[in-house]
N, C-alpha and C. Protein backbone atom coordinates (compact mmCIF):
# COMPACT_ATOMS: atom_id res chain seq x y z
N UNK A 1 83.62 64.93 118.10
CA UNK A 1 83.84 65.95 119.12
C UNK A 1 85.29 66.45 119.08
N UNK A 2 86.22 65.59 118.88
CA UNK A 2 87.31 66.00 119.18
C UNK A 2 87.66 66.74 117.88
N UNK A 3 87.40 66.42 116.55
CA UNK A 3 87.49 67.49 115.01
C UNK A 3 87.04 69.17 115.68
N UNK A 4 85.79 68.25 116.30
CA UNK A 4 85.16 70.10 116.63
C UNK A 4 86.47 70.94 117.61
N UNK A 5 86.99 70.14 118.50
CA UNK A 5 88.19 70.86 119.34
C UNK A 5 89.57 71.45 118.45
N UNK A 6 89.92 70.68 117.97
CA UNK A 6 90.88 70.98 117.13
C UNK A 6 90.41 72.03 116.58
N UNK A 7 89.54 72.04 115.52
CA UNK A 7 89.29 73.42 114.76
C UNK A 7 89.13 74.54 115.30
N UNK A 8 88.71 74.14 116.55
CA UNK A 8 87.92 75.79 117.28
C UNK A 8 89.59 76.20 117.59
N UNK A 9 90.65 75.79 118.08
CA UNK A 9 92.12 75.50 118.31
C UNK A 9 92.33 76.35 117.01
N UNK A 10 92.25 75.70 116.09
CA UNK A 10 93.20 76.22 114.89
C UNK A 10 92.57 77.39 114.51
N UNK A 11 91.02 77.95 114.20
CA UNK A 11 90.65 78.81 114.84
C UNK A 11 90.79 80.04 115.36
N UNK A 12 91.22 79.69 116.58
CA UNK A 12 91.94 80.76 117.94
C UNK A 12 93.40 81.18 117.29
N UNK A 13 94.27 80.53 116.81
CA UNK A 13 95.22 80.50 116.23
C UNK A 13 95.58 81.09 115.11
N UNK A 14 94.46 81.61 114.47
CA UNK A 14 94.61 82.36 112.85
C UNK A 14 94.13 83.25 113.31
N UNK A 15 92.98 83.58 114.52
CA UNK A 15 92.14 84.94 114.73
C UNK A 15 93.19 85.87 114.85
N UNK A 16 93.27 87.09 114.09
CA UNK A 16 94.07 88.25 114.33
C UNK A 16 93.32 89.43 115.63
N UNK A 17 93.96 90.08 116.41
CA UNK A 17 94.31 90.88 117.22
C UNK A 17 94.47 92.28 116.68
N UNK A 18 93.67 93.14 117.21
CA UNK A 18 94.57 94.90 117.15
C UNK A 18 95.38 94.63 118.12
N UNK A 19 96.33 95.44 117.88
CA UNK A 19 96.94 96.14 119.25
C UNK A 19 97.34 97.44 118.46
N UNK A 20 97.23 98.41 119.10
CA UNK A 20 97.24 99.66 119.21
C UNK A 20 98.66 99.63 120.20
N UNK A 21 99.65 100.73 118.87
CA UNK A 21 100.78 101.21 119.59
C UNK A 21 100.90 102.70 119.85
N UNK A 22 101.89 103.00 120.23
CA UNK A 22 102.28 104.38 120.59
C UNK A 22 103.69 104.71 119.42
N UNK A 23 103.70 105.35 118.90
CA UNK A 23 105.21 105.51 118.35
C UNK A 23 105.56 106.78 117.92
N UNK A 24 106.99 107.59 118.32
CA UNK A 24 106.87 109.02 118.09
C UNK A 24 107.23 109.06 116.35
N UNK A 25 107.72 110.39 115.59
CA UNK A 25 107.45 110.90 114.80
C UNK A 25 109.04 110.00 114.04
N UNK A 26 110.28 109.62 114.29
CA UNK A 26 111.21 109.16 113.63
C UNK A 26 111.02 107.75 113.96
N UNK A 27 110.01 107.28 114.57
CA UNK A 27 109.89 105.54 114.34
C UNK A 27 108.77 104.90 113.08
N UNK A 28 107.90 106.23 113.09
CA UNK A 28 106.90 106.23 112.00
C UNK A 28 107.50 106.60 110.86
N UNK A 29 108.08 107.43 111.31
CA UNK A 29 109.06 107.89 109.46
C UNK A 29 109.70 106.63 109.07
N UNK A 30 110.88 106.10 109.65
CA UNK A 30 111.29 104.85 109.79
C UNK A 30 110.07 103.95 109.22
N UNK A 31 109.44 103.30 109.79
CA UNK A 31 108.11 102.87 109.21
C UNK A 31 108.14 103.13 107.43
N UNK A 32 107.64 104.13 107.73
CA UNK A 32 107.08 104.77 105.99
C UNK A 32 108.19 104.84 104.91
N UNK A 33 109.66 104.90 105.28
CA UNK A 33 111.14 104.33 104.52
C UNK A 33 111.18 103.21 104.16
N UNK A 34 110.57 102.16 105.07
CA UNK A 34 110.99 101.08 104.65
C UNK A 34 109.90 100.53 103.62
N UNK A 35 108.58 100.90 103.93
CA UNK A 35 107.62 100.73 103.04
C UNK A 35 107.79 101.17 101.97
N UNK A 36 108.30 102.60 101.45
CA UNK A 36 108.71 103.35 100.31
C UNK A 36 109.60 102.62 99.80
N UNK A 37 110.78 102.38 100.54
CA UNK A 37 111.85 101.56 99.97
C UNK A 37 111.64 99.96 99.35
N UNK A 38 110.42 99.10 99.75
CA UNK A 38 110.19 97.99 99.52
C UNK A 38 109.48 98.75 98.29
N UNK A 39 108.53 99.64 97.84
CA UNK A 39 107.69 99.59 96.50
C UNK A 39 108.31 100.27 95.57
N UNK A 40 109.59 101.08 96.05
CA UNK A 40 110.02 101.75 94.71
C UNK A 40 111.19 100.86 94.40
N UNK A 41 111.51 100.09 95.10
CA UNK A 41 113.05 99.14 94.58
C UNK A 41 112.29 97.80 94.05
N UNK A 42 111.10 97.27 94.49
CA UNK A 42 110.66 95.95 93.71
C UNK A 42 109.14 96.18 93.47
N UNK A 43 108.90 97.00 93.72
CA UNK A 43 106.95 97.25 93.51
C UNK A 43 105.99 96.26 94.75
N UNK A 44 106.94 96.15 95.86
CA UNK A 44 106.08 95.16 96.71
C UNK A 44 105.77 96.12 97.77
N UNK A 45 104.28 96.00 98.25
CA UNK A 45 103.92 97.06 99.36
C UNK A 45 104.02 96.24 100.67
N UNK A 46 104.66 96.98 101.36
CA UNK A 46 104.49 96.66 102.46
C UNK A 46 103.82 97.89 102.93
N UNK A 47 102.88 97.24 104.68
CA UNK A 47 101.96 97.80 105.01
C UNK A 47 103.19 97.88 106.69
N UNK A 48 102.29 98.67 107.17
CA UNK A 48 103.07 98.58 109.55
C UNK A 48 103.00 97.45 109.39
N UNK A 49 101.49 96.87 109.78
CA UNK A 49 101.33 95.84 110.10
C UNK A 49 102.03 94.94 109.04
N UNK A 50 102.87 94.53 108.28
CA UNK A 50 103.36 93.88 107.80
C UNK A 50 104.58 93.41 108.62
N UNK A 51 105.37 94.83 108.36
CA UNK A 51 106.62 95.08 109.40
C UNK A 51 106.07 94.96 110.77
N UNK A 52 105.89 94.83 111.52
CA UNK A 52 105.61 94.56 112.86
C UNK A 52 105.36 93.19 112.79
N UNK A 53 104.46 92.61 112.07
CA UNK A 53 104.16 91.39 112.24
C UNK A 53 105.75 90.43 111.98
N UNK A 54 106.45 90.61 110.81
CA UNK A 54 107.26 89.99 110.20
C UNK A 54 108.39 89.85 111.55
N UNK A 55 108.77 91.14 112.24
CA UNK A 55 109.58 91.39 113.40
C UNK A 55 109.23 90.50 114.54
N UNK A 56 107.75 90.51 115.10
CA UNK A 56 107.43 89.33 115.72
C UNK A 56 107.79 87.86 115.47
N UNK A 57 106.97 87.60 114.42
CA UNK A 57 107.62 86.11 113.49
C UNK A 57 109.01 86.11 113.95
N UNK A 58 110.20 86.56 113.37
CA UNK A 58 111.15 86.60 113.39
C UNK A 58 111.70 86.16 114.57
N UNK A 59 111.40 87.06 115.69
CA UNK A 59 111.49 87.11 117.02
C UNK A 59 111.01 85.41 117.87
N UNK A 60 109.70 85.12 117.43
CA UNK A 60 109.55 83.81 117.60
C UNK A 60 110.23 82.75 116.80
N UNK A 61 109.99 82.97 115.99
CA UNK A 61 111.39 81.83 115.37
C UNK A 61 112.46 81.52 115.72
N UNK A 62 113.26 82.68 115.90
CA UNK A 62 114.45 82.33 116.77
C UNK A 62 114.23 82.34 118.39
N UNK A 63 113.26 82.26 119.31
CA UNK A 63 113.22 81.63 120.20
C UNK A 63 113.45 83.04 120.97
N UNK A 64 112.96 84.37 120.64
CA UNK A 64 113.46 85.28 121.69
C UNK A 64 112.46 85.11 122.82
N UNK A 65 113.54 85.38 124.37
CA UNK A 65 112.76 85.46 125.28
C UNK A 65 113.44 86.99 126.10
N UNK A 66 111.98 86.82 126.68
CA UNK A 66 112.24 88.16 127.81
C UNK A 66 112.88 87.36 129.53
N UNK A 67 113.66 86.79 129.56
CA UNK A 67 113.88 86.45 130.56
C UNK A 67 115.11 87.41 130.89
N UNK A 68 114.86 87.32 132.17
CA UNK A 68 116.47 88.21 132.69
C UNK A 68 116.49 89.96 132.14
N UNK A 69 115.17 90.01 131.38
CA UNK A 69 115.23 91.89 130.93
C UNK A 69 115.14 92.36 131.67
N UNK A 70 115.41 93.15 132.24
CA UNK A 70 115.43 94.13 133.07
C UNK A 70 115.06 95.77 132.82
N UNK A 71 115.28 95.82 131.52
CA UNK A 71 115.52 97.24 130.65
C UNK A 71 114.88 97.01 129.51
N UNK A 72 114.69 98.17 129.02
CA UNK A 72 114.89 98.04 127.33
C UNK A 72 115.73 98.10 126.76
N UNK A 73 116.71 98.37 127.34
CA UNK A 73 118.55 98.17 126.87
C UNK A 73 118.55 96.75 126.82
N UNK A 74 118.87 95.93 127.89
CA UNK A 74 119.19 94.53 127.47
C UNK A 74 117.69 93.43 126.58
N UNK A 75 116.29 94.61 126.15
CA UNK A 75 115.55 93.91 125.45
C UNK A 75 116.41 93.68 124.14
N UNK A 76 116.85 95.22 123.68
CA UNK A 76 117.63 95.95 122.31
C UNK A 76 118.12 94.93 122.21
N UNK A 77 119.26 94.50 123.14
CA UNK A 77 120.21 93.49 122.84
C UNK A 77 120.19 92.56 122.53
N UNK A 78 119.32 91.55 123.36
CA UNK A 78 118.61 90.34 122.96
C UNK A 78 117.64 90.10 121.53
N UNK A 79 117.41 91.59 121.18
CA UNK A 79 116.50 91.09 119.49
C UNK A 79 118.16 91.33 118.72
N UNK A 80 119.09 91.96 119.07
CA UNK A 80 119.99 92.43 118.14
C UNK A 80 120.36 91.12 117.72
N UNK A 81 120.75 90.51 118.91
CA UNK A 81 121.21 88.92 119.12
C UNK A 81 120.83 88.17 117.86
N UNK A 82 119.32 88.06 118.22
CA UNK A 82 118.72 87.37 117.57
C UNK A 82 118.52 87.37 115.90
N UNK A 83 118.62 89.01 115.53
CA UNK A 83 118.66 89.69 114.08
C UNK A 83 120.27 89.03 113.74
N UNK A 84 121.25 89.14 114.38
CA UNK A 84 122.74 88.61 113.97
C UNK A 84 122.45 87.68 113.79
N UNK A 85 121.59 86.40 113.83
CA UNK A 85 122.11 85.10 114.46
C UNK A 85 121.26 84.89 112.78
N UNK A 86 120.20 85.35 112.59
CA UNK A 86 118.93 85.33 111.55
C UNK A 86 120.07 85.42 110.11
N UNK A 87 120.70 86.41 110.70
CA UNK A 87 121.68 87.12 109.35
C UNK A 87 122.71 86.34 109.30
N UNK A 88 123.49 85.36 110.26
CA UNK A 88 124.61 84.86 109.86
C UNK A 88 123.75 83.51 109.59
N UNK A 89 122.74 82.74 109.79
CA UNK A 89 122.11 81.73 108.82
C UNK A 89 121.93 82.00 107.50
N UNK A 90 121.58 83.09 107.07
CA UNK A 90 121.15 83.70 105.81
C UNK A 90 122.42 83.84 104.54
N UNK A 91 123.07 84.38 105.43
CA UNK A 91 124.50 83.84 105.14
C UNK A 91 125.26 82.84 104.45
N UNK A 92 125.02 81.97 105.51
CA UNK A 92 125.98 80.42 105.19
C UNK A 92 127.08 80.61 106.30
N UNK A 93 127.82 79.58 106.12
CA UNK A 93 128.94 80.09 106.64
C UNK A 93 129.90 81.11 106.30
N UNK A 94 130.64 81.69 107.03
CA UNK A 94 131.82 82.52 106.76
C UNK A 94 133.05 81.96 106.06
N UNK A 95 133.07 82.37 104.86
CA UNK A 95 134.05 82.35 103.89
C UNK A 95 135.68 82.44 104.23
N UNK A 96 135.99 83.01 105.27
CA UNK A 96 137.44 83.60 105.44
C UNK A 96 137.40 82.67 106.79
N UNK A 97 136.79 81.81 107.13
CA UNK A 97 136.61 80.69 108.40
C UNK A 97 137.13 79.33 107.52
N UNK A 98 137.98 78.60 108.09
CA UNK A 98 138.18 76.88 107.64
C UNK A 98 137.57 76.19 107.73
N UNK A 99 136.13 75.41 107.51
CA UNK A 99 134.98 74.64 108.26
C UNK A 99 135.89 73.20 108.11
N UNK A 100 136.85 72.97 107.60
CA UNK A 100 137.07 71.64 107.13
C UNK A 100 137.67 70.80 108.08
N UNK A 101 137.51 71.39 109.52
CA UNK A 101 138.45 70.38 111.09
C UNK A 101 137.26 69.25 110.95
């Protein structure tokens, strides 16, 4: 019984979702740049749903929350946060920094 719980769990967990967005005409272009730009610089397609999904991931990984939003200004901020924080791991440390205290 309990195999059967788990699976139906893991399951629920892989089932994919539509969601249907709204987006005007320079967020879709945007969109279709970056897709162009991923197949003509390495031949890899990316799809929306790729990019959207990957942005989510991302977003959960580093632990973003909506607490304290108020706006979509301080949402902006809080993924910016989070995109810096992604990028200075990716990184390493900073080179022109002393790590050696």
């Amino acid at each position: 019984m309990e195999n059967k719980k788990a699976h139906a769990v893991a399951d629920q967990k892989e089932r994919k979702h539509r969601i249907i967005t709204m987006l005007n005409r320079q967020e879709v272009d945007f969109l279709d740049t970056l897709e162009k730009d991923a197949f003509f610089t390495s031949g890899f397609r990316l799809t929306y749903n790729d990019i959207l999904r990957t942005l989510v991931d991302l977003a959960m990984e580093q632990g973003l929350s909506a607490e304290k939003v108020n706006s979509l200004k301080k949402l902006k901020a809080k993924m910016l946060n989070v995109m810096r924080q992604e990028l200075k791991a990716e990184s390493g440390p900073d080179p022109g920094i002393n790590n050696s205290s």
